[in-house]
N, C-alpha and C. Protein backbone atom coordinates (compact mmCIF):
# COMPACT_ATOMS: atom_id res chain seq x y z
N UNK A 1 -10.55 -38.94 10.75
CA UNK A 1 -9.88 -38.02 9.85
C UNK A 1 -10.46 -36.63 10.05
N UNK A 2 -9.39 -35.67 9.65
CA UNK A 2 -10.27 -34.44 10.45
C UNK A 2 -11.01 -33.76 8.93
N UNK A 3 -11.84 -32.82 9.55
CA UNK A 3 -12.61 -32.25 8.43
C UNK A 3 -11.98 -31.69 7.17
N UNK A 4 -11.96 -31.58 5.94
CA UNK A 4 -11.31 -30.89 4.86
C UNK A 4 -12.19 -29.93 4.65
N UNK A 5 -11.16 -28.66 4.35
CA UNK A 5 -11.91 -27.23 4.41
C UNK A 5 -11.24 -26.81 2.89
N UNK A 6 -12.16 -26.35 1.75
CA UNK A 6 -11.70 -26.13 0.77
C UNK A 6 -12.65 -24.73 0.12
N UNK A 7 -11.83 -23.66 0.54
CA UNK A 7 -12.22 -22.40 0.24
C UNK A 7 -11.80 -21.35 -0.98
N UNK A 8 -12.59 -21.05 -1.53
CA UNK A 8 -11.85 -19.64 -2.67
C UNK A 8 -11.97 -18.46 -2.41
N UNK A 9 -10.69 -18.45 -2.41
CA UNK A 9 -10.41 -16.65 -2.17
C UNK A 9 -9.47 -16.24 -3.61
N UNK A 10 -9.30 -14.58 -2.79
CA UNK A 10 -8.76 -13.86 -4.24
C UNK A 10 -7.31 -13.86 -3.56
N UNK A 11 -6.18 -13.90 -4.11
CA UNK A 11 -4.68 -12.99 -3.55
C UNK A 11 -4.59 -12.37 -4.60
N UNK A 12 -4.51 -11.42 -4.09
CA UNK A 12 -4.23 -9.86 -4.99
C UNK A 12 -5.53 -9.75 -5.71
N UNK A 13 -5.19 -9.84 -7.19
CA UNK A 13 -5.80 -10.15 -8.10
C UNK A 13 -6.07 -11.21 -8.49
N UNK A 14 -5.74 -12.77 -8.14
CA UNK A 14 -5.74 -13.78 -8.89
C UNK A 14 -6.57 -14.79 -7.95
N UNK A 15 -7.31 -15.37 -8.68
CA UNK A 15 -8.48 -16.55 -7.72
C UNK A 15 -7.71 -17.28 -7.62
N UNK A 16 -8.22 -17.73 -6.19
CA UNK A 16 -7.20 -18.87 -5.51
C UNK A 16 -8.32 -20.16 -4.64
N UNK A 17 -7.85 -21.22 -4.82
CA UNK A 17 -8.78 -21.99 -3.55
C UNK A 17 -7.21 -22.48 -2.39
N UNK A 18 -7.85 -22.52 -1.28
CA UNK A 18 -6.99 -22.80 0.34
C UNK A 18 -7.91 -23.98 0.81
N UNK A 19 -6.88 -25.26 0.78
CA UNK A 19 -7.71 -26.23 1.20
C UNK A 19 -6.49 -26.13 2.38
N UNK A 20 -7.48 -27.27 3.40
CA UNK A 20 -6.47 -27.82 4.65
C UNK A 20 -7.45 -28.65 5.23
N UNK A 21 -6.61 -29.58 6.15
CA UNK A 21 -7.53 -30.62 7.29
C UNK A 21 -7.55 -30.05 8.40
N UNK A 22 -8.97 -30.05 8.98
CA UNK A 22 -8.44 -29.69 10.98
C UNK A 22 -8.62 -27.77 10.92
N UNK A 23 -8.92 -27.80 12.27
CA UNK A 23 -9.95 -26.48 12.15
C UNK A 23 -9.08 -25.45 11.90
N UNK A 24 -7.49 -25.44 11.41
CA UNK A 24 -6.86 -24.30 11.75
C UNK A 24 -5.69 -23.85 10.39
N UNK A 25 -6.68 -23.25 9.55
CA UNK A 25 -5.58 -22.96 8.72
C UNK A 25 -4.09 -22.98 8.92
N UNK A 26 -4.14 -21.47 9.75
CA UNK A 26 -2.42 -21.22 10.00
C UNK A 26 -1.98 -22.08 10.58
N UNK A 27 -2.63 -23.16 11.26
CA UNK A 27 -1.19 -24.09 11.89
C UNK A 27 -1.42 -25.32 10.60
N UNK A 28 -1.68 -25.37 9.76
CA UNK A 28 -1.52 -26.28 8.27
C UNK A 28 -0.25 -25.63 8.17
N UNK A 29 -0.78 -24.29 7.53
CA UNK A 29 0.31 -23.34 7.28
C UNK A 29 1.69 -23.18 7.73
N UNK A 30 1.70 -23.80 9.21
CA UNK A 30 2.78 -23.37 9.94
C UNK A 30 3.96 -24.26 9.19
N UNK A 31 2.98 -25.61 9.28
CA UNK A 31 3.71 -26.96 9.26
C UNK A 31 4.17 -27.04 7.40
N UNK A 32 4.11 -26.13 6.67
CA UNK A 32 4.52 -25.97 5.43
C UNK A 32 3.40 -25.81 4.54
N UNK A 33 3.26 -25.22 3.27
CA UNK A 33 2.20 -24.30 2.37
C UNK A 33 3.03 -25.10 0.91
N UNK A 34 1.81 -25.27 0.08
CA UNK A 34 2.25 -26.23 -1.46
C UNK A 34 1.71 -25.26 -1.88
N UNK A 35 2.59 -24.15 -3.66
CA UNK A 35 1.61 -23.67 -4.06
C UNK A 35 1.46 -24.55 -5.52
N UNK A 36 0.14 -24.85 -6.16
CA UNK A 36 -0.20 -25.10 -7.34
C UNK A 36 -0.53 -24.32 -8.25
N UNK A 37 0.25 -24.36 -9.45
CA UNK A 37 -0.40 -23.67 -10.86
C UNK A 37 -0.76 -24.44 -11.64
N UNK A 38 -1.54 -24.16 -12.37
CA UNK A 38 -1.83 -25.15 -13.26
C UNK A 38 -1.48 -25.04 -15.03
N UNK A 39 -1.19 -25.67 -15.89
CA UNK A 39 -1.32 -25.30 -16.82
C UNK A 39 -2.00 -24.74 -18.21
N UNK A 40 -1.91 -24.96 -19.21
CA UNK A 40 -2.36 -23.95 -20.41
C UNK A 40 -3.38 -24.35 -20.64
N UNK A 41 -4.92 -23.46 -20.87
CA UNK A 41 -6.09 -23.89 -21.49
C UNK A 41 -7.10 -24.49 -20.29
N UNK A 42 -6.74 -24.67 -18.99
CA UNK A 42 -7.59 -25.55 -17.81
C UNK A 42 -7.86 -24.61 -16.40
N UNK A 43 -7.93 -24.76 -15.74
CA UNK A 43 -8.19 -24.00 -14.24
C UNK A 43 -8.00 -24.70 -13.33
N UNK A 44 -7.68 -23.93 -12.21
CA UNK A 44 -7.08 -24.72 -11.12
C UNK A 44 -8.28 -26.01 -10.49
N UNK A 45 -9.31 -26.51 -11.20
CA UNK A 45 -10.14 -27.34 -10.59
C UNK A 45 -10.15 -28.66 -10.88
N UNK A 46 -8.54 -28.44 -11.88
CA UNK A 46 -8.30 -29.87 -12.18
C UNK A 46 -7.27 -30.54 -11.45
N UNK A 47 -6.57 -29.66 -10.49
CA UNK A 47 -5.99 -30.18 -9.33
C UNK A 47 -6.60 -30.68 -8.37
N UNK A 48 -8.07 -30.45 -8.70
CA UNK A 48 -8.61 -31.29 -7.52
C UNK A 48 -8.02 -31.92 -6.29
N UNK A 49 -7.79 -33.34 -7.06
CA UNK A 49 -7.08 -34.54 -6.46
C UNK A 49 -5.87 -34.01 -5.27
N UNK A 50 -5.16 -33.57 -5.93
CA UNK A 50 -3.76 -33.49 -5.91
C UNK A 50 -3.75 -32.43 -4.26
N UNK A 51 -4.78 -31.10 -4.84
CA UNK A 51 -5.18 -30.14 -3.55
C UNK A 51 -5.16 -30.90 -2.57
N UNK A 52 -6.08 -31.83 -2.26
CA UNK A 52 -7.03 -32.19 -1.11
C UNK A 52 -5.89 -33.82 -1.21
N UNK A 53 -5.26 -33.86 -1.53
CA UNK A 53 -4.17 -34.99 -1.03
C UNK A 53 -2.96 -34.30 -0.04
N UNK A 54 -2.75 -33.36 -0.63
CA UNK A 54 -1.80 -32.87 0.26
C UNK A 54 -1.76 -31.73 1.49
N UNK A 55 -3.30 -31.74 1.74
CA UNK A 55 -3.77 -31.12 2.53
C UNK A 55 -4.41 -32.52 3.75
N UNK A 56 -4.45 -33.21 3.03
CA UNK A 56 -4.99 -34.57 3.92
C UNK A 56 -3.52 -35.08 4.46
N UNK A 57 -2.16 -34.32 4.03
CA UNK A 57 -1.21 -34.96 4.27
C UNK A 57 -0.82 -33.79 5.56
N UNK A 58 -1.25 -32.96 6.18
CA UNK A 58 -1.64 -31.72 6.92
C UNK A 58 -0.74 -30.51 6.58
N UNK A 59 -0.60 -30.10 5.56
CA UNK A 59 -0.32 -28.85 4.63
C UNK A 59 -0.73 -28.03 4.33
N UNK A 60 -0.98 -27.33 4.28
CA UNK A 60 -1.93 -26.13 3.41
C UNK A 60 -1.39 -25.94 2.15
N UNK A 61 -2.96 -26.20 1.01
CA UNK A 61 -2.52 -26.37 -0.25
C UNK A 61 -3.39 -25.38 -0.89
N UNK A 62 -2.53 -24.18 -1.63
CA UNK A 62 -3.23 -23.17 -2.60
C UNK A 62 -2.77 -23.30 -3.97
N UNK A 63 -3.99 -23.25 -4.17
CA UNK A 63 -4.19 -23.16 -6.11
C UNK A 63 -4.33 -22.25 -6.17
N UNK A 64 -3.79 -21.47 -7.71
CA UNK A 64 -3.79 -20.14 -8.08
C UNK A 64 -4.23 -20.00 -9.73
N UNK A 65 -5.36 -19.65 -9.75
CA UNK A 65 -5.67 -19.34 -11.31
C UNK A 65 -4.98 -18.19 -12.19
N UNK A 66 -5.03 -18.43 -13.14
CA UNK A 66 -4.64 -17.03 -13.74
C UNK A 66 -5.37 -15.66 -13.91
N UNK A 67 -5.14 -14.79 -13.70
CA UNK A 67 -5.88 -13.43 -13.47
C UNK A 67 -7.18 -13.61 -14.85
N UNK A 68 -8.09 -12.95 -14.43
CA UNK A 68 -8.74 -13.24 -15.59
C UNK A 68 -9.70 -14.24 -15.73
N UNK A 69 -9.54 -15.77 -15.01
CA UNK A 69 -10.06 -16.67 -15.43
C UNK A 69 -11.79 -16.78 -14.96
């Protein structure tokens, strides 16, 4: 199984984590991008699971917090 890479960055203003399998973001990316929000009162670290499933499925999967958090 190839390596899982699970990084936080900012877009724009808003914290984000970019997970993917396999050394190459943009070609996750190429092959299609999931974005996650999460809902009221929590942060995107309760997608955990869900991130790193569909990045194991070879996707690139970004979570997006709400500004602020």
């Amino acid at each position: 199984m190839a390596q899982l890479h699970d990084v936080r960055r900012t877009l724009g203003p808003a914290p984000a984590r970019l997970v993917w399998a396999g050394d190459d973001a943009a070609a996750a990316g190429a092959r299609g991008a999931l974005l996650f929000g999460h809902g009221f009162r929590v942060g995107i670290d309760i997608q955990t699971p869900e991130l790193h499933a569909i990045a194991r499925a070879g996707y690139l999967a970004v979570g997006l917090d709400a500004v602020g958090h």
